[in-house]
C-alpha atoms as a PDB file:
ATOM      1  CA  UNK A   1       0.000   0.000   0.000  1.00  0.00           C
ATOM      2  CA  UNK A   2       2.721   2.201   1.212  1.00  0.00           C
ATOM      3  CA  UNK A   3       4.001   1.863  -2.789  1.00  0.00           C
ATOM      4  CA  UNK A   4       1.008   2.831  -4.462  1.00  0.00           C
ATOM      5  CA  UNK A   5       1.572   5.774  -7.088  1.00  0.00           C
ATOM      6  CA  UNK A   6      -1.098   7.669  -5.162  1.00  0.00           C
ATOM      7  CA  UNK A   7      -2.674   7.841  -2.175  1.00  0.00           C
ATOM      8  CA  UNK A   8      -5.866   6.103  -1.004  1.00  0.00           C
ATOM      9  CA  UNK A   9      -8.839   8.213   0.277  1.00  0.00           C
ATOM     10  CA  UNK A  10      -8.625   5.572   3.055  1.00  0.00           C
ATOM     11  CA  UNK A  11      -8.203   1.682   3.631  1.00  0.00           C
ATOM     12  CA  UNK A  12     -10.033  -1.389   5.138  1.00  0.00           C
ATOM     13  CA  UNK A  13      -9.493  -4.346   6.220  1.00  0.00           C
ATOM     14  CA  UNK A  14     -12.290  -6.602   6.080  1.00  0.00           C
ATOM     15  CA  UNK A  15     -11.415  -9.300   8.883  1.00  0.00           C
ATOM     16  CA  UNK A  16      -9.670 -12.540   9.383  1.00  0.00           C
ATOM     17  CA  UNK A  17      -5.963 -10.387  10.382  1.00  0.00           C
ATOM     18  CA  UNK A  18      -4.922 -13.079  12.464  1.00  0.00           C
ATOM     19  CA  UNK A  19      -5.193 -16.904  12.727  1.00  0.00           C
ATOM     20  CA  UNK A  20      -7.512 -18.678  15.514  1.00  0.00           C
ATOM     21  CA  UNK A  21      -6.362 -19.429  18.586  1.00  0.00           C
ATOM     22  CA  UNK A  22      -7.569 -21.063  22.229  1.00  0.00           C
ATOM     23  CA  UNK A  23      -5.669 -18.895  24.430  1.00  0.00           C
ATOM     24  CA  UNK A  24      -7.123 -16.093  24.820  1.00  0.00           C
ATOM     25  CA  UNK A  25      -3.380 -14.382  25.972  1.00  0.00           C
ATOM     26  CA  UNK A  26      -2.178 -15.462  22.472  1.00  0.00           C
ATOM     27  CA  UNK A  27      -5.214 -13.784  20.627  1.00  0.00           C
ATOM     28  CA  UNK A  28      -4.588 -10.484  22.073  1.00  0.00           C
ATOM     29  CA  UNK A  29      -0.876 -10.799  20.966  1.00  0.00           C
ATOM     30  CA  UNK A  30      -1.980 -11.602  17.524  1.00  0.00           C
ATOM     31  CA  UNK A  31      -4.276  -8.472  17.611  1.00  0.00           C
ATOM     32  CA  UNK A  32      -1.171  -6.403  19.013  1.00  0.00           C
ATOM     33  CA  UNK A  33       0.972  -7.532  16.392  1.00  0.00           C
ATOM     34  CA  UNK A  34      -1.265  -6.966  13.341  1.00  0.00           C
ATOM     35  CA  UNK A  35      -2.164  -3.794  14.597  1.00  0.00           C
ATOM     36  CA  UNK A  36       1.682  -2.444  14.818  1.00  0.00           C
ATOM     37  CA  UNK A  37       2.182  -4.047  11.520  1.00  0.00           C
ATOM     38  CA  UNK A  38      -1.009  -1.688  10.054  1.00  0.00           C
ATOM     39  CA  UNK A  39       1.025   0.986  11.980  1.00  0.00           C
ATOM     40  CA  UNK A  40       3.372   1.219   9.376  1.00  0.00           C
ATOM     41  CA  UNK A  41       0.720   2.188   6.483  1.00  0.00           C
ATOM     42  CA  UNK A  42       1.174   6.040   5.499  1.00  0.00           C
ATOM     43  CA  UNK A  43      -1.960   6.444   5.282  1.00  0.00           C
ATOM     44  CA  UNK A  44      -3.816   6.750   8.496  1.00  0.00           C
ATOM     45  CA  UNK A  45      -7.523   6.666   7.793  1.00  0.00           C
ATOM     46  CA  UNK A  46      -7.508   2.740   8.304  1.00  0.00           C
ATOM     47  CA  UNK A  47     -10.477   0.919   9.108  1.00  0.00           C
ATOM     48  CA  UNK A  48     -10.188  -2.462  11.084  1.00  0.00           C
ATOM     49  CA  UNK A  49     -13.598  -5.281  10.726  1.00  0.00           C
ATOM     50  CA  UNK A  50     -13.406  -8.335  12.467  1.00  0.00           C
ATOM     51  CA  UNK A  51     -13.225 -11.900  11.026  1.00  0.00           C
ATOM     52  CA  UNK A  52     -14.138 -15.108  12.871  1.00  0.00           C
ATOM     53  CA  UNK A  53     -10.593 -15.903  13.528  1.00  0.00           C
ATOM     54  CA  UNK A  54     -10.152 -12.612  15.372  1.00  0.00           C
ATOM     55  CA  UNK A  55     -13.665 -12.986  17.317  1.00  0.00           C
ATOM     56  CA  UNK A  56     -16.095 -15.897  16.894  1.00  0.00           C
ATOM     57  CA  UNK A  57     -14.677 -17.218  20.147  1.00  0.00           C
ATOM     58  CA  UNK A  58     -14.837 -14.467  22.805  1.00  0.00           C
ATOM     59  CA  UNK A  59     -17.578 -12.496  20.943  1.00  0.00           C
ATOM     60  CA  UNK A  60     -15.101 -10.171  19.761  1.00  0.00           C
ATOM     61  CA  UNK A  61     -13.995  -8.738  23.160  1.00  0.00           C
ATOM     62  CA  UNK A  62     -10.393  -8.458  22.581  1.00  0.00           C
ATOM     63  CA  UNK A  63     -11.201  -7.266  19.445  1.00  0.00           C
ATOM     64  CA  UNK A  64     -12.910  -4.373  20.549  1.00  0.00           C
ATOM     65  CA  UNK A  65      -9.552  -3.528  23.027  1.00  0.00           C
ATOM     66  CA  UNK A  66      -7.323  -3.307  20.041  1.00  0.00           C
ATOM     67  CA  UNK A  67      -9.591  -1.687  17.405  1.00  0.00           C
ATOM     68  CA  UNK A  68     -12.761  -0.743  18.921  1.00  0.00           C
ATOM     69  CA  UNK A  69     -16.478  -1.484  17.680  1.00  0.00           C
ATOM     70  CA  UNK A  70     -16.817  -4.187  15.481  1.00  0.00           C
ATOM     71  CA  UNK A  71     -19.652  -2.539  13.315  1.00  0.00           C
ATOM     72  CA  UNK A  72     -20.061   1.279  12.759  1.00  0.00           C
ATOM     73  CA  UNK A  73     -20.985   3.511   9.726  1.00  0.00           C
ATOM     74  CA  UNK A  74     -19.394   6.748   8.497  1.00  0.00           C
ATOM     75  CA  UNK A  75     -19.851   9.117   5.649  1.00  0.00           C
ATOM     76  CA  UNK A  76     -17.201  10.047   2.937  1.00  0.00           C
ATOM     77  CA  UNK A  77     -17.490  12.205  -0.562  1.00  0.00           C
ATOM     78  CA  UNK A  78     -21.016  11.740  -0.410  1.00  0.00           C
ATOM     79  CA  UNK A  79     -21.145   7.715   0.088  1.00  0.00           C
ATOM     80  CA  UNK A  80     -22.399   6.221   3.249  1.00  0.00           C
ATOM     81  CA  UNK A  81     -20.280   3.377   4.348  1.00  0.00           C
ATOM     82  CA  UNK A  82     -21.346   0.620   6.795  1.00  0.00           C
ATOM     83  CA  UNK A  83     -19.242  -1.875   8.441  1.00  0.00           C
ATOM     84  CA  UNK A  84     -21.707  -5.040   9.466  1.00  0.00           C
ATOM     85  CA  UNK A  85     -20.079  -7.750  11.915  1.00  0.00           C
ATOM     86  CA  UNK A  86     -21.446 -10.903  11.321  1.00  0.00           C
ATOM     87  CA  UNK A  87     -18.762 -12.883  12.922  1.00  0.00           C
ATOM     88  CA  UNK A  88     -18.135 -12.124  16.718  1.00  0.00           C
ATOM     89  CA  UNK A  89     -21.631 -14.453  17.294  1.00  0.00           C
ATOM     90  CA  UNK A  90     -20.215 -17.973  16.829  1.00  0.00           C
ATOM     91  CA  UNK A  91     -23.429 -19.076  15.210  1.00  0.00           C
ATOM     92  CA  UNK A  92     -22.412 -16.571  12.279  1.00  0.00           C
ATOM     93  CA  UNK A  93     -25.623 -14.027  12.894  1.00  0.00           C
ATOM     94  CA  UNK A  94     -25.407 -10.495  12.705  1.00  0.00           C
ATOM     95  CA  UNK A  95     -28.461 -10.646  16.034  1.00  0.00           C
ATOM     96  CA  UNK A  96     -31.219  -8.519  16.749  1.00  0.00           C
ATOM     97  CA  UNK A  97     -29.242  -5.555  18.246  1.00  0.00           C
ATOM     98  CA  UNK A  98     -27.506  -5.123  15.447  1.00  0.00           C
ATOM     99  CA  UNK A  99     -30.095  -5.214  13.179  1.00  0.00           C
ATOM    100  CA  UNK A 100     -32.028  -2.724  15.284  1.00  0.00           C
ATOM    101  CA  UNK A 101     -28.842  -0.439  15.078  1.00  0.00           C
ATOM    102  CA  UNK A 102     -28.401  -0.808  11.126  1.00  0.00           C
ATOM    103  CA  UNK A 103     -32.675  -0.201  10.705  1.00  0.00           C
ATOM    104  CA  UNK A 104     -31.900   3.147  12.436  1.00  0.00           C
ATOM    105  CA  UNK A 105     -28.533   3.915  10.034  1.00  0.00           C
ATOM    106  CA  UNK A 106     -30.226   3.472   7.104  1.00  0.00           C
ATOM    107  CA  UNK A 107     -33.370   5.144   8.378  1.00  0.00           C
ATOM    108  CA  UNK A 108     -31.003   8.653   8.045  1.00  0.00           C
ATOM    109  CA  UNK A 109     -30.285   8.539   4.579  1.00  0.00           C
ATOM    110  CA  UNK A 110     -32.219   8.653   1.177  1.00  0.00           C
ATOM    111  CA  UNK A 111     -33.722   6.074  -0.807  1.00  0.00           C
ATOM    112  CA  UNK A 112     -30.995   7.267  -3.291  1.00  0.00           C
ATOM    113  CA  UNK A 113     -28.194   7.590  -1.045  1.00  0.00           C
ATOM    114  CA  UNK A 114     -24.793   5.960  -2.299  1.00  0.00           C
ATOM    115  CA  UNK A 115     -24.451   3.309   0.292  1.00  0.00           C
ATOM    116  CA  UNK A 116     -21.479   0.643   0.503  1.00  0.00           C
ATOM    117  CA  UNK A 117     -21.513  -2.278   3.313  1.00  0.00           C
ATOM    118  CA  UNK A 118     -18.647  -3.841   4.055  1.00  0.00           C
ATOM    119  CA  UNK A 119     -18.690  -7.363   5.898  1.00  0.00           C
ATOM    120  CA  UNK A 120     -16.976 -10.501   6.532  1.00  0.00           C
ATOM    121  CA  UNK A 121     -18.749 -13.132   5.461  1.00  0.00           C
ATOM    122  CA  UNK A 122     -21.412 -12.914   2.715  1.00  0.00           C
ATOM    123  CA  UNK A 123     -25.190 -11.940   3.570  1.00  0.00           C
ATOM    124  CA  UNK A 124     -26.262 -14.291   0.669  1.00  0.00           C
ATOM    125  CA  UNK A 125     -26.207 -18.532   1.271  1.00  0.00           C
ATOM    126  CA  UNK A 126     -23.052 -18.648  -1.420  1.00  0.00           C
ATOM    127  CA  UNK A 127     -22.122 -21.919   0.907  1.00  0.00           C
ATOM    128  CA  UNK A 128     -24.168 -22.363   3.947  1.00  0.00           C
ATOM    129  CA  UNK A 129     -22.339 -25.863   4.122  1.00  0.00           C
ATOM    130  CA  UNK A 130     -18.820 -24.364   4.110  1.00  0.00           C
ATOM    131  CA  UNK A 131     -19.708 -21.467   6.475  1.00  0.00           C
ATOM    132  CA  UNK A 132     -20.316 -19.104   3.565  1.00  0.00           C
ATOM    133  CA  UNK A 133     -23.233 -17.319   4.573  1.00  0.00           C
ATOM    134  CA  UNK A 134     -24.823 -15.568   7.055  1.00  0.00           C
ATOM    135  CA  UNK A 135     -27.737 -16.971   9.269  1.00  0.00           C
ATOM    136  CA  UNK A 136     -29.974 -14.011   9.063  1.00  0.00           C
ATOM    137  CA  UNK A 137     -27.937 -12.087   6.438  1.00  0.00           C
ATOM    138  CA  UNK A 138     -31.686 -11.832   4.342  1.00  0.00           C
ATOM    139  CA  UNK A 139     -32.824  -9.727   6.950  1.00  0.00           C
ATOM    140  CA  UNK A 140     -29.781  -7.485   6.666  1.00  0.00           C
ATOM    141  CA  UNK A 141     -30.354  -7.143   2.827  1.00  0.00           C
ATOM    142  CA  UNK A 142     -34.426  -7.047   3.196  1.00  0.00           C
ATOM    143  CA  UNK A 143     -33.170  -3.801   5.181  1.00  0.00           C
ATOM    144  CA  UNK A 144     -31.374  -2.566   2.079  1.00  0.00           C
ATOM    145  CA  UNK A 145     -33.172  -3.473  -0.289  1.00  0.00           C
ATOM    146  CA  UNK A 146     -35.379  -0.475  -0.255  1.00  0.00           C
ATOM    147  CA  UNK A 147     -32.050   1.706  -1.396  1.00  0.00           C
ATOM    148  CA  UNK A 148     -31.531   2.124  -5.050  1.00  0.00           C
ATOM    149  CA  UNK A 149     -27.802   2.512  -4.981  1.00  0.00           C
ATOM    150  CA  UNK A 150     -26.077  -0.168  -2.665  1.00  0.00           C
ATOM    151  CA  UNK A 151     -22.843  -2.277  -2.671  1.00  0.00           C
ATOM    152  CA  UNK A 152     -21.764  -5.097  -0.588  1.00  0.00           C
ATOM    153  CA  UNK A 153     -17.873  -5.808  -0.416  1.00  0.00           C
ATOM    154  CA  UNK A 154     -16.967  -9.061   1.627  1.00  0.00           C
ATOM    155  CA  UNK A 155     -14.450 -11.423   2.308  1.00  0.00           C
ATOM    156  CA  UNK A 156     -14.448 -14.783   3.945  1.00  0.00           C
ATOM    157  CA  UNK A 157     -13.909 -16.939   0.901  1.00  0.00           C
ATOM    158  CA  UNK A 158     -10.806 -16.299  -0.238  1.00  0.00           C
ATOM    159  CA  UNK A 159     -11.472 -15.798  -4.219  1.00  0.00           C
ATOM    160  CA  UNK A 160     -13.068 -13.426  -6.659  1.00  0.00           C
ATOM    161  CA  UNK A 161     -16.982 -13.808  -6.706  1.00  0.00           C
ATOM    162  CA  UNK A 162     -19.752 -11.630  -8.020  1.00  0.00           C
ATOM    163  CA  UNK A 163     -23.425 -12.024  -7.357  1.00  0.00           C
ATOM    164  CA  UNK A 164     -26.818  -9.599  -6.905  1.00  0.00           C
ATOM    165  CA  UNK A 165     -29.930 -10.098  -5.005  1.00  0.00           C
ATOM    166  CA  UNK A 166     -32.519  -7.751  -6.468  1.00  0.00           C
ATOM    167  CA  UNK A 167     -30.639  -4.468  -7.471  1.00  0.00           C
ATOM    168  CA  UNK A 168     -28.083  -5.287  -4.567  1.00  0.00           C
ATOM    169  CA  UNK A 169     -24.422  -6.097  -5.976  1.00  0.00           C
ATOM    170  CA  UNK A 170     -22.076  -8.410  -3.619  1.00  0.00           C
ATOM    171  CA  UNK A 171     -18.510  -8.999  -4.998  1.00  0.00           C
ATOM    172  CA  UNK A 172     -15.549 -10.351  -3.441  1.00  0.00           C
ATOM    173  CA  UNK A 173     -11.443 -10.461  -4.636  1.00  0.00           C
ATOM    174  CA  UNK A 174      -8.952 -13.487  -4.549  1.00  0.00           C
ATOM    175  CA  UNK A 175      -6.464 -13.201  -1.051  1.00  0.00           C
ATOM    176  CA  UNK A 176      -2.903 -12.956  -1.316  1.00  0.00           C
ATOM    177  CA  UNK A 177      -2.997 -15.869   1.009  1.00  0.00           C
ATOM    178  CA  UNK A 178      -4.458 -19.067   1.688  1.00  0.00           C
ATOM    179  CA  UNK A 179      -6.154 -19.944  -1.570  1.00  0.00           C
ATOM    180  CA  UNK A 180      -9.530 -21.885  -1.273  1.00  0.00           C
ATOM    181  CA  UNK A 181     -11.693 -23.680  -3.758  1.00  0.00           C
ATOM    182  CA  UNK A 182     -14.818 -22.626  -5.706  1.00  0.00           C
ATOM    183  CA  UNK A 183     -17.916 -23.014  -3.671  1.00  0.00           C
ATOM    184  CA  UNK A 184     -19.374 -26.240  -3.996  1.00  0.00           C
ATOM    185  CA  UNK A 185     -16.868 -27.361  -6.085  1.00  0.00           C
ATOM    186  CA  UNK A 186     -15.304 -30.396  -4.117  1.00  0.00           C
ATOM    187  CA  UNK A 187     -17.181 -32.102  -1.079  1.00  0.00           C
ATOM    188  CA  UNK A 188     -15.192 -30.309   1.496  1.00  0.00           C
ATOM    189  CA  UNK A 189     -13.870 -26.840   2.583  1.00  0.00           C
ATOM    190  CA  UNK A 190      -9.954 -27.466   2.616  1.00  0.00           C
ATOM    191  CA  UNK A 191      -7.219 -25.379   0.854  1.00  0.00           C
ATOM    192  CA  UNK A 192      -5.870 -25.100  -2.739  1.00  0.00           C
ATOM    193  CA  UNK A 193      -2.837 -27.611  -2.061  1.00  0.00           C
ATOM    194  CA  UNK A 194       0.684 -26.356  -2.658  1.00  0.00           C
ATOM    195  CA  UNK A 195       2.316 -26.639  -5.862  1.00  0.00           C
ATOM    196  CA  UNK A 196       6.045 -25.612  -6.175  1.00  0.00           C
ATOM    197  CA  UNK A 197       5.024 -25.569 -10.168  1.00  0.00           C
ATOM    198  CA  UNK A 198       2.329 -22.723  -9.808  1.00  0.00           C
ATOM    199  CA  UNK A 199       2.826 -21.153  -6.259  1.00  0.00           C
ATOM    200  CA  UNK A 200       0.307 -18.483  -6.724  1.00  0.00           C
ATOM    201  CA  UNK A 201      -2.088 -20.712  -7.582  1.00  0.00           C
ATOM    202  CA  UNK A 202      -5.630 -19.511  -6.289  1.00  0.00           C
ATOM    203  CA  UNK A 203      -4.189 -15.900  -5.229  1.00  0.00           C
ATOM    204  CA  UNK A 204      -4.412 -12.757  -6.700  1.00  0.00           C
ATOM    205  CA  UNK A 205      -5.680  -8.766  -6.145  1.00  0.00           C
ATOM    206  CA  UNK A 206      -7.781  -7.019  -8.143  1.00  0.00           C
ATOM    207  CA  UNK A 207      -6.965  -2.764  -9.604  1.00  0.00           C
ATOM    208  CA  UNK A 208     -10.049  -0.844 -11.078  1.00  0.00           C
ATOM    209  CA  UNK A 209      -9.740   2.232 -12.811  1.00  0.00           C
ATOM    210  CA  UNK A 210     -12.592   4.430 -13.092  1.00  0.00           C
ATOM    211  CA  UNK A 211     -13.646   7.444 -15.453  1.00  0.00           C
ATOM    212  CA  UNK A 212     -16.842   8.769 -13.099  1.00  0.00           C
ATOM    213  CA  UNK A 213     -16.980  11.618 -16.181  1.00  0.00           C
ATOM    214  CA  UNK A 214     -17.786   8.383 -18.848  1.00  0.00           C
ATOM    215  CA  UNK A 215     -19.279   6.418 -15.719  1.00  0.00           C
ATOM    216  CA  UNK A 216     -17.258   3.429 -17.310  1.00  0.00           C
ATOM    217  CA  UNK A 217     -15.105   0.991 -15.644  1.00  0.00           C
ATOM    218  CA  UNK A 218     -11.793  -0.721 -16.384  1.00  0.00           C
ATOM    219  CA  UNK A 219     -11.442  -3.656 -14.501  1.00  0.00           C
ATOM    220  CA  UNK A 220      -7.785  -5.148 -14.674  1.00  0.00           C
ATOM    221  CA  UNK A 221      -6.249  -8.481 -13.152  1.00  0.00           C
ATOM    222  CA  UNK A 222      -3.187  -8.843 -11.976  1.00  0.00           C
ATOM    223  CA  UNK A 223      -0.838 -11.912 -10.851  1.00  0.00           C
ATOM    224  CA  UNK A 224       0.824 -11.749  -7.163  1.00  0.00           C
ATOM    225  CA  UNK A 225       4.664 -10.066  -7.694  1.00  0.00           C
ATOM    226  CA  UNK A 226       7.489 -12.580  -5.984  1.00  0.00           C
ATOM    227  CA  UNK A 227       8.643 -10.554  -2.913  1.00  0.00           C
END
């Protein structure tokens, strides 16, 4: 990031920063670690979501001591963002409170409000049977659906994926880690394995270019750089 030709407007990361662990001591060194690591950015608007390896198992409490709330909204060049945690409940629910909270976000802005959600694991069922999907993620998107103009940005599953309910648009990008299979493409959830042949196998990032003026869009791949 620090290499970019230009500078973001700001930066998130959308969860998962650090590996699960039992002990709850080790968890908070994780967190302390990842968070001096995103220390080093230049750029010091960074926003920080949980994943379910940084919070399904104490409900995101040390979470919250490193980086604060786990969901939150905020307002930039006109676009309402929203952060939605649906991963410090174990059971992978967003919950009632939080529901409650968003109804009254959204309740602020207008029906044609530029609005972009970012979250950990999809609302939609891409996978309920890998853990891809959210429990009551339809009553997250019922709540948006009366918006014209909404995105959804997630993470979770490793890998690029693209997919709309209604006029709502979900997409997700490869990781630069960890490379997982298609959904539903083999009977279980394990990694891409290893192959010294094609090491970046299953990993990539995405760049998009964008004219607003022409209102077109350049979408470009690119292949992971050896360190």
């Amino acid at each position: 990031m620090n290499a970019l030709p230009f500078e973001p407007d700001f930066i998130v990361f959308t969860g998962d920063l650090t590996h699960t662990t039992d002990d709850p001591a080790e968890r908070r060194r994780r967190l302390a670690q990842f968070r001096d690591i995103a220390g080093g950015l230049k750029n010091r608007n960074v926003r920080f979501m949980p994943g379910e390896h940084d919070a399904s198992l104490d409900n995101g409490q040390a979470w919250k001591e490193f980086f604060g709330a786990t969901y939150y909204s905020f307002d930039h060049k006109g676009v309402h963002f929203v952060a939605v945690d649906n991963v410090s409940d174990a059971s992978a629910r967003i919950g009632e409170a939080q529901l409650a909270w968003l109804k009254a976000d959204l309740a602020k802005q207008d029906k044609d409000a530029r609005i972009v959600v970012f979250t950990h694991r999809p609302l939609f069922d891409l996978a309920p049977q890998w853990d891809w999907a959210t429990r009551d993620g339809a009553q997250a998107i019922e709540l948006l659906m009366p918006y014209r103009n909404v995105t959804v940005f997630y993470g979770h599953i490793h890998q690029e994926n693209h997919h709309t309910t209604g006029h709502i648009a979900h997409h997700s990008a490869k990781s630069l880690i960890f490379a997982l299979p298609a959904p539903g493409s083999q009977p279980k959830r394990v990694p891409i394995a290893w192959d010294p042949a094609q090491p970046y196998k299953g990993l990539g990032f995405r760049g998009i270019e964008t004219e607003l003026a022409k209102a077109e869009y350049e979408i470009t791949e690119f292949p992971v750089a050896k360190a």
